[in-house]
Protein backbone atom coordinates (compact mmCIF):
# COMPACT_ATOMS: atom_id res chain seq x y z
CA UNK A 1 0.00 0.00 0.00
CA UNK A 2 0.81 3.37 -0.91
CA UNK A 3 0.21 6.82 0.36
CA UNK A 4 1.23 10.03 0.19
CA UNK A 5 2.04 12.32 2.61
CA UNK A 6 1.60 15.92 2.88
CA UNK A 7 2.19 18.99 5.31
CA UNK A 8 -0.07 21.82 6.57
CA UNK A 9 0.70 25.28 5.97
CA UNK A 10 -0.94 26.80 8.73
CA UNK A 11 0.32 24.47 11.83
CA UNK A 12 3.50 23.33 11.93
CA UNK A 13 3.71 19.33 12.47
CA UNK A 14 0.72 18.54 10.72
CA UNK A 15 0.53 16.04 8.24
CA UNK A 16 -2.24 14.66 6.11
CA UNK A 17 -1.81 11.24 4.75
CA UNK A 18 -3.86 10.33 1.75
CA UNK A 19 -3.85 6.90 -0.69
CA UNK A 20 -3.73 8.58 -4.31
CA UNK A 21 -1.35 11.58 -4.58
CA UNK A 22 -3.49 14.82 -4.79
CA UNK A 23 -6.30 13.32 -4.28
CA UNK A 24 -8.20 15.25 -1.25
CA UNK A 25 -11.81 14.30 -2.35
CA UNK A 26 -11.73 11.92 0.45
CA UNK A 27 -10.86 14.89 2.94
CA UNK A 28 -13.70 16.94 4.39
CA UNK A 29 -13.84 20.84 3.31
CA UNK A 30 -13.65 22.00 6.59
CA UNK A 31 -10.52 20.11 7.41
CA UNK A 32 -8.85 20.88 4.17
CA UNK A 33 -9.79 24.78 5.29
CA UNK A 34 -8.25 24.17 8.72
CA UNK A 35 -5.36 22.63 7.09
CA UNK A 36 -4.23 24.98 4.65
CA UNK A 37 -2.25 24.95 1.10
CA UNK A 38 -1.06 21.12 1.13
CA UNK A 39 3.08 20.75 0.69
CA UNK A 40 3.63 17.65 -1.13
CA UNK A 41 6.05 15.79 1.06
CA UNK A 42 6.77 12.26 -0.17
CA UNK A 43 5.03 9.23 -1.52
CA UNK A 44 5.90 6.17 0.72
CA UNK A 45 5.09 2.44 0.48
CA UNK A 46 3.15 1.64 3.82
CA UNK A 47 4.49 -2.25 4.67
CA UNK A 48 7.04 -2.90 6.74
CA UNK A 49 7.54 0.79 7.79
CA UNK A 50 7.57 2.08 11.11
CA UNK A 51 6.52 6.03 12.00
CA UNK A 52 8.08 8.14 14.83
CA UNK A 53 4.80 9.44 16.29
CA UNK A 54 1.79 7.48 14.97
CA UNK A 55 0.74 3.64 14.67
CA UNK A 56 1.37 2.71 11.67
CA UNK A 57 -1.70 0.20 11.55
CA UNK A 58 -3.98 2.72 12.73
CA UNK A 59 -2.92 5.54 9.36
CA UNK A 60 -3.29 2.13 7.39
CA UNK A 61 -7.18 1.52 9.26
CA UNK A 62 -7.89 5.25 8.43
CA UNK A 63 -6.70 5.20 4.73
CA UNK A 64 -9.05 2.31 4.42
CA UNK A 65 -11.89 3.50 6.11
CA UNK A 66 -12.13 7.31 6.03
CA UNK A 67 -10.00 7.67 3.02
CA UNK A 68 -6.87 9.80 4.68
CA UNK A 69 -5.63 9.81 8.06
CA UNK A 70 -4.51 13.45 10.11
CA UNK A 71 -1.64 13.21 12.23
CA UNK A 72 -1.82 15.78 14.86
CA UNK A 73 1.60 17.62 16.31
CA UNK A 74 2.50 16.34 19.92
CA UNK A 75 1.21 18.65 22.38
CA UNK A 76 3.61 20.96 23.90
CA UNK A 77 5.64 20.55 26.69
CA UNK A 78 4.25 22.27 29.99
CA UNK A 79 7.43 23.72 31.28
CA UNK A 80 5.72 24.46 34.73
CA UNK A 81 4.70 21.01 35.66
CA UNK A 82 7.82 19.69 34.48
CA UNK A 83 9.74 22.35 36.94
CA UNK A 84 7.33 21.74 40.08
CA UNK A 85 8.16 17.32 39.13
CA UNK A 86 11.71 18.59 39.45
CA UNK A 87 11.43 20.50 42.98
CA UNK A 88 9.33 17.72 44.31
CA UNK A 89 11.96 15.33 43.66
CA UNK A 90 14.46 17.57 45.39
């Protein structure tokens, strides 16, 4: 399986995976709007590949079913609660 891979324009580690290169019919309006200009990023072959941040299985599920998969950007860190861990453990 195939799918291409493309990144938003308006958040910054967002991706949109999608089956047939520029191919977005698939892809509600109001997500595409959210989204922004798509940056064509790569094609790449699906089997025995292994992504950083999301299951692999469940971009394959979403391809199937929904027709494209949207991987989010991690939340950010909250430096607070990671200073207050620190002082407790002090």
């Amino acid at each position: 399986m195939l799918c291409s891979v493309y990144k938003s324009s308006k958040k910054e580690g967002m991706y949109l995976y999608i089956p047939k290169k520029d191919d977005f019919s698939d892809v509600p309006s109001t997500l595409l709007e959210m989204f922004g200009k798509p940056t064509f990023v790569m094609v790449m072959k699906m089997e025995g590949r292994k992504l950083a941040l999301v299951d692999i299985e469940k971009v394959k599920l979403s391809l199937k079913d929904d027709g494209y998969f949207l991987q989010l950007p991690p939340p950010p860190v909250n430096l607070l609660d990671e200073y207050k861990a620190r002082k407790s453990e002090q």
